[in-house]
C-alpha atoms as a PDB file:
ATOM      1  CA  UNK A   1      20.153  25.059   4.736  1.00  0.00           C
ATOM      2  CA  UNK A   2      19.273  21.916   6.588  1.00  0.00           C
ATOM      3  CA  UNK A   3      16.097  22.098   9.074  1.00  0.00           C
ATOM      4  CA  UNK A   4      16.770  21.747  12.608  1.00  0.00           C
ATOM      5  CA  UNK A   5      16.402  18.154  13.559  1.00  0.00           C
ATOM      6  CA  UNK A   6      13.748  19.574  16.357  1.00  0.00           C
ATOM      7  CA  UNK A   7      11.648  20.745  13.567  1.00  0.00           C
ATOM      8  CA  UNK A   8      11.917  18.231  11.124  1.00  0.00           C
ATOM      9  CA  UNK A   9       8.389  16.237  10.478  1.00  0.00           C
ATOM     10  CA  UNK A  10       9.594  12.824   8.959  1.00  0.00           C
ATOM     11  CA  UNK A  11       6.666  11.277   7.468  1.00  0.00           C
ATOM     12  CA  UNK A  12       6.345   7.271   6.476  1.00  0.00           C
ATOM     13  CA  UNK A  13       3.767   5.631   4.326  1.00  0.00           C
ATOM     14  CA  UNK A  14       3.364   2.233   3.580  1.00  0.00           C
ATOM     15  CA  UNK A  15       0.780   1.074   0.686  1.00  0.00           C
ATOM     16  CA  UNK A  16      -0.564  -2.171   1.140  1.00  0.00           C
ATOM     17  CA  UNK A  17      -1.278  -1.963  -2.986  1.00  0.00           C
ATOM     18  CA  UNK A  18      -3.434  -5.377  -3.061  1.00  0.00           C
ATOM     19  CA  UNK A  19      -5.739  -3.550  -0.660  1.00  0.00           C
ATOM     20  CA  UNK A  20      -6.015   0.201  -2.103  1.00  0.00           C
ATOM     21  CA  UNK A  21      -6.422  -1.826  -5.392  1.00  0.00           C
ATOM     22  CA  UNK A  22      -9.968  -2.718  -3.496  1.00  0.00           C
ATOM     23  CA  UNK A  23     -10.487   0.986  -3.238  1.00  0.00           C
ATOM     24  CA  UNK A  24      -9.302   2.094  -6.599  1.00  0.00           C
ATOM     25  CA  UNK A  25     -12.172  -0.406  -8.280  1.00  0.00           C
ATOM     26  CA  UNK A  26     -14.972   1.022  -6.254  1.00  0.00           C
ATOM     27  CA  UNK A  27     -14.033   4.563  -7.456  1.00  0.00           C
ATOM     28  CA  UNK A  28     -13.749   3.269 -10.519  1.00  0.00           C
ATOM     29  CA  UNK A  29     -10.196   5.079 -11.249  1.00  0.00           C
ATOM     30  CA  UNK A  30      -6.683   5.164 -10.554  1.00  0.00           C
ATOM     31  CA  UNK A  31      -4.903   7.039  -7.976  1.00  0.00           C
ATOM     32  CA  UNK A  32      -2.274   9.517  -9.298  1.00  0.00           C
ATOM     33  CA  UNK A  33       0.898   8.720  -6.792  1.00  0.00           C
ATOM     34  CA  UNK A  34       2.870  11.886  -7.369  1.00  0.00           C
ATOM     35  CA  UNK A  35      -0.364  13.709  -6.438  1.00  0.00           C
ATOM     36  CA  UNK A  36      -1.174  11.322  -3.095  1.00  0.00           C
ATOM     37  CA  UNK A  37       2.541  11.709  -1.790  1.00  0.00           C
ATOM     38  CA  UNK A  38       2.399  15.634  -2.245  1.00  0.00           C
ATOM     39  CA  UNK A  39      -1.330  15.468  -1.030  1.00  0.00           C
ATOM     40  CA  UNK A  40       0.068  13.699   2.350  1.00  0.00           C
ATOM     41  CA  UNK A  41       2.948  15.546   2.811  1.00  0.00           C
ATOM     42  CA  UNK A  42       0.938  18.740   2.985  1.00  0.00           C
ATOM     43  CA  UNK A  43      -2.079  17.071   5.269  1.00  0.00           C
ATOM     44  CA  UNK A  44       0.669  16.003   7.521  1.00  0.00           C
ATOM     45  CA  UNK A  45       3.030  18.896   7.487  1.00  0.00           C
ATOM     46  CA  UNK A  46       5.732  16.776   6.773  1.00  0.00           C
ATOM     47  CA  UNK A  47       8.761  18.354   5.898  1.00  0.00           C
ATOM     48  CA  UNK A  48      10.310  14.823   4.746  1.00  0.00           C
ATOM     49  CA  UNK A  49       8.329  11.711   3.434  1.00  0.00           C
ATOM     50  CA  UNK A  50       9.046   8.544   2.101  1.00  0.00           C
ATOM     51  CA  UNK A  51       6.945   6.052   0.604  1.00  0.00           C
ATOM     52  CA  UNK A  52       6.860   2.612   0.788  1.00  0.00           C
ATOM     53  CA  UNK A  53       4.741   0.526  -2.073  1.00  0.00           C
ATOM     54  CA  UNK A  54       4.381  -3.398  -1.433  1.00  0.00           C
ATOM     55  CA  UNK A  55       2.869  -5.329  -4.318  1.00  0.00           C
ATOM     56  CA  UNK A  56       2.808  -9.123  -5.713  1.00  0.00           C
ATOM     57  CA  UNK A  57       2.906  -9.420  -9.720  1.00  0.00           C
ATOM     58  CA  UNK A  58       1.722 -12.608 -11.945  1.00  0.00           C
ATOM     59  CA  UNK A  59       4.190 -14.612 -12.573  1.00  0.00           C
ATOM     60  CA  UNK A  60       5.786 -14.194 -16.394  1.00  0.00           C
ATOM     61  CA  UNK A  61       3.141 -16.556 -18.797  1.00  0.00           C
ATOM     62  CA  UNK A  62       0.519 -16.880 -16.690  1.00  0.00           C
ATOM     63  CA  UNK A  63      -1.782 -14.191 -18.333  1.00  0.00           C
ATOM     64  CA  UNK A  64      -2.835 -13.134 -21.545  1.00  0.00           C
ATOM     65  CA  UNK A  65      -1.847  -9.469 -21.714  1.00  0.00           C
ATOM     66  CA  UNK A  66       1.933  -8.049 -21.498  1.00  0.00           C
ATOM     67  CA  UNK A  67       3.160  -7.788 -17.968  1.00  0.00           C
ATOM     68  CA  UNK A  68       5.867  -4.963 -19.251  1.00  0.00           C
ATOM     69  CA  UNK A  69       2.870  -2.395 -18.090  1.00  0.00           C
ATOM     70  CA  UNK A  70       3.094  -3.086 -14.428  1.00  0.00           C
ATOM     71  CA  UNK A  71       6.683  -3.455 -14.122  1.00  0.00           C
ATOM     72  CA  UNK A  72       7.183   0.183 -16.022  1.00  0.00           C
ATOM     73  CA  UNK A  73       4.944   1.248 -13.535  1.00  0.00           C
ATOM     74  CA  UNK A  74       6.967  -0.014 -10.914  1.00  0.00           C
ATOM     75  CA  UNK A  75      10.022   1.896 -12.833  1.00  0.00           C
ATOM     76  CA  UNK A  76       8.518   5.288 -12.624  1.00  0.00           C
ATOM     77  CA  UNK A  77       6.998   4.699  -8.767  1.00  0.00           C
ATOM     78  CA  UNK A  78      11.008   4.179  -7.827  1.00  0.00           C
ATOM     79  CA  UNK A  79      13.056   6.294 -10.135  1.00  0.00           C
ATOM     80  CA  UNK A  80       9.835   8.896 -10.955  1.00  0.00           C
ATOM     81  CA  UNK A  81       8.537   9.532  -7.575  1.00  0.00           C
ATOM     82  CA  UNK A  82      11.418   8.119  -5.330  1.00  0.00           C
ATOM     83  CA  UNK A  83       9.359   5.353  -3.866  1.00  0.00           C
ATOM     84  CA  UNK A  84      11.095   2.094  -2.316  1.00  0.00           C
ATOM     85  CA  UNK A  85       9.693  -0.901  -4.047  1.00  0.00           C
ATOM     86  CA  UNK A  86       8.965  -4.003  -2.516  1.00  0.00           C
ATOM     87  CA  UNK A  87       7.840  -6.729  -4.856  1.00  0.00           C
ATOM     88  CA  UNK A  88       7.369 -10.276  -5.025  1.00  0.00           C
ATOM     89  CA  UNK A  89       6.149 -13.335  -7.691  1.00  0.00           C
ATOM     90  CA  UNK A  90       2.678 -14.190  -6.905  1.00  0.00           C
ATOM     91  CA  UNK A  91       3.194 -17.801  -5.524  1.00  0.00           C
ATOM     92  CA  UNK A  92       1.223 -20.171  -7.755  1.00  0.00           C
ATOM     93  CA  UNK A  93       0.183 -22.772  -5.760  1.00  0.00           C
ATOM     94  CA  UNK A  94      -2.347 -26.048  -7.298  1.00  0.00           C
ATOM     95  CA  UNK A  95      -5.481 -26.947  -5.436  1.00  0.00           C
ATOM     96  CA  UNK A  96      -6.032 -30.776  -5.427  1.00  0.00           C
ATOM     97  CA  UNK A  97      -9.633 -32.010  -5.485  1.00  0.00           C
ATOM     98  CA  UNK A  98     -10.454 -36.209  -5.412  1.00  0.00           C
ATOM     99  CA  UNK A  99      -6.976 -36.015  -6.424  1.00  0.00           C
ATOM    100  CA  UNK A 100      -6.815 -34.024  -9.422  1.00  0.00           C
ATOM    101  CA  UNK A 101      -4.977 -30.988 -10.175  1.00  0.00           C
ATOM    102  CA  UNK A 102      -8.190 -28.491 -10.532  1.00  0.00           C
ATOM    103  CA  UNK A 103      -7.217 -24.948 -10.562  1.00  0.00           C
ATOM    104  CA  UNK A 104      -4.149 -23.059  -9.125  1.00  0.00           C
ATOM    105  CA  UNK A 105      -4.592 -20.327  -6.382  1.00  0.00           C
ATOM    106  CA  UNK A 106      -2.513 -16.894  -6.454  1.00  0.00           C
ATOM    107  CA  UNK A 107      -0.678 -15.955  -3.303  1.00  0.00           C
ATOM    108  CA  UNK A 108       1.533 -13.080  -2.979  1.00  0.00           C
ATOM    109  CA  UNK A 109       0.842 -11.986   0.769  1.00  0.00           C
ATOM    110  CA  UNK A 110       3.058  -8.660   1.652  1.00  0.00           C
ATOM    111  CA  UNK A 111       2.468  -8.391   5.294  1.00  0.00           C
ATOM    112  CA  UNK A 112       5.501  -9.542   6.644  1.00  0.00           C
ATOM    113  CA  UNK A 113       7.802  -7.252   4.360  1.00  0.00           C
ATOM    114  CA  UNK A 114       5.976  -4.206   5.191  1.00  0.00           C
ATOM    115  CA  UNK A 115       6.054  -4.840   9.174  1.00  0.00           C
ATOM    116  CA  UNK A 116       9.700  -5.789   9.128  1.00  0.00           C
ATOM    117  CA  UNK A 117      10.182  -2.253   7.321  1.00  0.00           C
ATOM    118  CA  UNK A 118       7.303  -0.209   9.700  1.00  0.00           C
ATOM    119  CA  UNK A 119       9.978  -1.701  12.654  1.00  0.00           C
ATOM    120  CA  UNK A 120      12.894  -1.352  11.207  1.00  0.00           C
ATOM    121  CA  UNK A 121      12.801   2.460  10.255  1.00  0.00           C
ATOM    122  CA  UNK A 122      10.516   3.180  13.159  1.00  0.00           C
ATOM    123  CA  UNK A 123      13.277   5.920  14.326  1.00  0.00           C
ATOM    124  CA  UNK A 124      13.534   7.735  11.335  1.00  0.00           C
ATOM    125  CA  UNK A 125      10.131   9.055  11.208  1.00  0.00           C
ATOM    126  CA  UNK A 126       8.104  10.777  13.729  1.00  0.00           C
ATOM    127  CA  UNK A 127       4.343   9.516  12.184  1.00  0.00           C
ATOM    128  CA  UNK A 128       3.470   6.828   9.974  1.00  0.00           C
ATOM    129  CA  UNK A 129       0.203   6.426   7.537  1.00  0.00           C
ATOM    130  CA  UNK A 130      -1.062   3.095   6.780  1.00  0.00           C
ATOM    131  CA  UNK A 131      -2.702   2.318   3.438  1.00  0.00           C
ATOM    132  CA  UNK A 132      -4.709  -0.919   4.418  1.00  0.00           C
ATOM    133  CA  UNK A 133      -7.528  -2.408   6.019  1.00  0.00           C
ATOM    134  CA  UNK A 134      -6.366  -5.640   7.333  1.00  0.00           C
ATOM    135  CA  UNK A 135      -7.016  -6.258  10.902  1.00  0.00           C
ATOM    136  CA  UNK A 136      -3.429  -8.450  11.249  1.00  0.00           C
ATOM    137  CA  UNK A 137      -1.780  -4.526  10.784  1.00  0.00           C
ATOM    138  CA  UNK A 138      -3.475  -3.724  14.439  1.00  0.00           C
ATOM    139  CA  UNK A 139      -0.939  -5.540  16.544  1.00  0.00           C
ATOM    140  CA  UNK A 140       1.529  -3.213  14.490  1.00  0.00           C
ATOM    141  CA  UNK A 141      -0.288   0.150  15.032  1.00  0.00           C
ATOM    142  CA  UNK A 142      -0.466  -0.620  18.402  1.00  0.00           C
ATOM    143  CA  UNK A 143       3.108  -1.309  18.901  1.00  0.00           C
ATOM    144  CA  UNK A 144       4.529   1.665  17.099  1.00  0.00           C
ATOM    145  CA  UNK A 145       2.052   3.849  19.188  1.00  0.00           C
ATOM    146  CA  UNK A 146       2.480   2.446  22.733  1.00  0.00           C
ATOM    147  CA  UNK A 147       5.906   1.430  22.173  1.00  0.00           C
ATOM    148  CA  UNK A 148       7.557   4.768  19.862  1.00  0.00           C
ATOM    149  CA  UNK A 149       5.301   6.891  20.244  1.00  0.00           C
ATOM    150  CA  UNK A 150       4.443   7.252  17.041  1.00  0.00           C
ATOM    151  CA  UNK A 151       1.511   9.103  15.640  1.00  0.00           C
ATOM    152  CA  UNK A 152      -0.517   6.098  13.369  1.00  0.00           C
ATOM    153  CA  UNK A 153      -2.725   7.109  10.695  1.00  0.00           C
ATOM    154  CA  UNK A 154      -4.929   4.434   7.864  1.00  0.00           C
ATOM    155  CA  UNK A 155      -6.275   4.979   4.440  1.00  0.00           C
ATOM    156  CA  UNK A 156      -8.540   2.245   3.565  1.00  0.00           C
ATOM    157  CA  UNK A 157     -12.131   2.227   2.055  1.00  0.00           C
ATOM    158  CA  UNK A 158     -15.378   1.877   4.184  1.00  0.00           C
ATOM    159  CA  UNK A 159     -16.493  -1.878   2.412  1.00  0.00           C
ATOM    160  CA  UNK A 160     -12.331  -2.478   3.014  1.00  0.00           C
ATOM    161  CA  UNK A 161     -11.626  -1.653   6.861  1.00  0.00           C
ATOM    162  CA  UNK A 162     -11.531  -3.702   9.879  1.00  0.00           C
ATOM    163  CA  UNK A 163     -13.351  -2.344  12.924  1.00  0.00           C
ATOM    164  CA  UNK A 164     -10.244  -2.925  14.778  1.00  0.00           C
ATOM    165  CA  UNK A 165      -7.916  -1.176  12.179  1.00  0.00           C
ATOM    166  CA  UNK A 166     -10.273   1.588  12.141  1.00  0.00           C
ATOM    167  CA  UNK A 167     -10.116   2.522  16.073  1.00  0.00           C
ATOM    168  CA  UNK A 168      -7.007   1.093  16.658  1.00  0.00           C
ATOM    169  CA  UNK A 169      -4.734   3.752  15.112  1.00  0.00           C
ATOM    170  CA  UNK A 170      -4.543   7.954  15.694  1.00  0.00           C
ATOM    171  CA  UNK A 171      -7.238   8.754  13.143  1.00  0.00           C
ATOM    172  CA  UNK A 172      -9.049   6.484  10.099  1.00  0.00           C
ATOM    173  CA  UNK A 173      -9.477   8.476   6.550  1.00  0.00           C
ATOM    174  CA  UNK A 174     -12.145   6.851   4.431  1.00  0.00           C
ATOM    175  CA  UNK A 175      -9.820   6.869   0.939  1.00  0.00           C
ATOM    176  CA  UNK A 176     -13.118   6.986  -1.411  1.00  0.00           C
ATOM    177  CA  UNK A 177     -13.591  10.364   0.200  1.00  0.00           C
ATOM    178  CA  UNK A 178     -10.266  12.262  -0.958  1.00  0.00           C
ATOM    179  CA  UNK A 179     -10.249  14.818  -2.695  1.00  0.00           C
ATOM    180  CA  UNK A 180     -10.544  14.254  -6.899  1.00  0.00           C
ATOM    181  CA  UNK A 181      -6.827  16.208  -6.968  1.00  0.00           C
ATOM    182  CA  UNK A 182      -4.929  12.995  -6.009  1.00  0.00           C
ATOM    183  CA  UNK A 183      -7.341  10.760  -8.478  1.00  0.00           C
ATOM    184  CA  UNK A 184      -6.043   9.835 -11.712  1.00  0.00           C
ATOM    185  CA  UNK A 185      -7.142   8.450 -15.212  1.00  0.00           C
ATOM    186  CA  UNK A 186     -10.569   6.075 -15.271  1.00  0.00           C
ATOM    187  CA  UNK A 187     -10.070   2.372 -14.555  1.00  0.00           C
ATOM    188  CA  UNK A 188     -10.195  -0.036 -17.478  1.00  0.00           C
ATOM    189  CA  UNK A 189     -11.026  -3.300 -16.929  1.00  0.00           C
ATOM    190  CA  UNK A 190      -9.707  -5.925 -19.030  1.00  0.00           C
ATOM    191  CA  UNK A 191     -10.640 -10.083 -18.921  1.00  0.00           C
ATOM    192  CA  UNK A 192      -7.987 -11.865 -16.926  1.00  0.00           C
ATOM    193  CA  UNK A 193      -7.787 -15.506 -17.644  1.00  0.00           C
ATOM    194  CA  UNK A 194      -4.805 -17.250 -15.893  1.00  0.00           C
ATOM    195  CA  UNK A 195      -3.605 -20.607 -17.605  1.00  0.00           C
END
């Protein structure tokens, strides 16, 4: 039996992943997903959420270590836990010095994608969570809470939050201080060297 559309709680979350990668390394392990979305859908009441995970990978060659990892992991967010995906190559771009080639910096900037989709779907959900820190997401909050009315919540870290960010939306959860239920496995580190 479908719920009343009156009662319905639709809830969307959108994962900046560069930024609660910042979080998972001062914890020192890795969030479990399936835990976090069940974990939010029962903090929020939701009786409907879907997640949103925006992420830039290495391009193929340019490390040491498989990337197969990190795109099975993308596998099992989608077809495992029903998340939409939005990925992109890291854009490898060289840095010229007294006119030499010297190193090559890593772009892969989500921000756009993840405001065109916080718009876009804005009338399918009735509140909205925010995992990021970036101040550039506070023109956003502020539109989908003085514009649709929409309840705006951010995950972030304390070392990882703008001021802005912080007061700008319905309520501000410090990440590092969630529960150990939606925390996963330890964090390895490995050596990344990019050639």
């Amino acid at each position: 039996m479908e719920i009343p559309h009156e009662t319905k709680i639709v809830l969307h979350v959108f994962i900046d992943a560069s930024n609660l990668w910042q979080a998972q390394k001062a914890k020192g392990k890795m969030l479990d997903y399936k835990k976090l979305k069940e974990f939010l859908k029962l903090k929020f009441s939701a009786t409907e959420i879907k997640v949103f995970y925006y992420t830039a990978y290495p391009k193929e060659g340019t490390r040491e270590y498989s990337l197969d990892g990190k795109h099975k992991f993308f596998v099992y967010l989608k077809k495992g836990l029903g998340f939409e995906v939005r990925k992109k190559e890291l854009k490898r771009i060289p840095i010229h010095r007294d006119g030499c080639d010297d190193s090559i910096q890593e772009k892969g900037n989500m921000d756009v994608e993840l405001t065109i989709d916080a718009v876009h779907f804005a009338e399918n959900y009735c509140s909205a969570v925010f995992f990021t820190g970036d101040s550039d997401f506070l023109a956003l909050v502020s539109y989908l809470r003085n514009i649709h009315k929409k309840k705006v919540y951010v995950f972030s870290s304390k070392n990882n939050i703008s001021q802005e960010l912080r007061t700008g939306a319905d309520q501000y959860f410090d990440i590092l201080e969630l529960k150990d239920d939606v925390w996963g496995r330890d964090l390895k580190y490995r050596s990344e060297k990019s050639f």
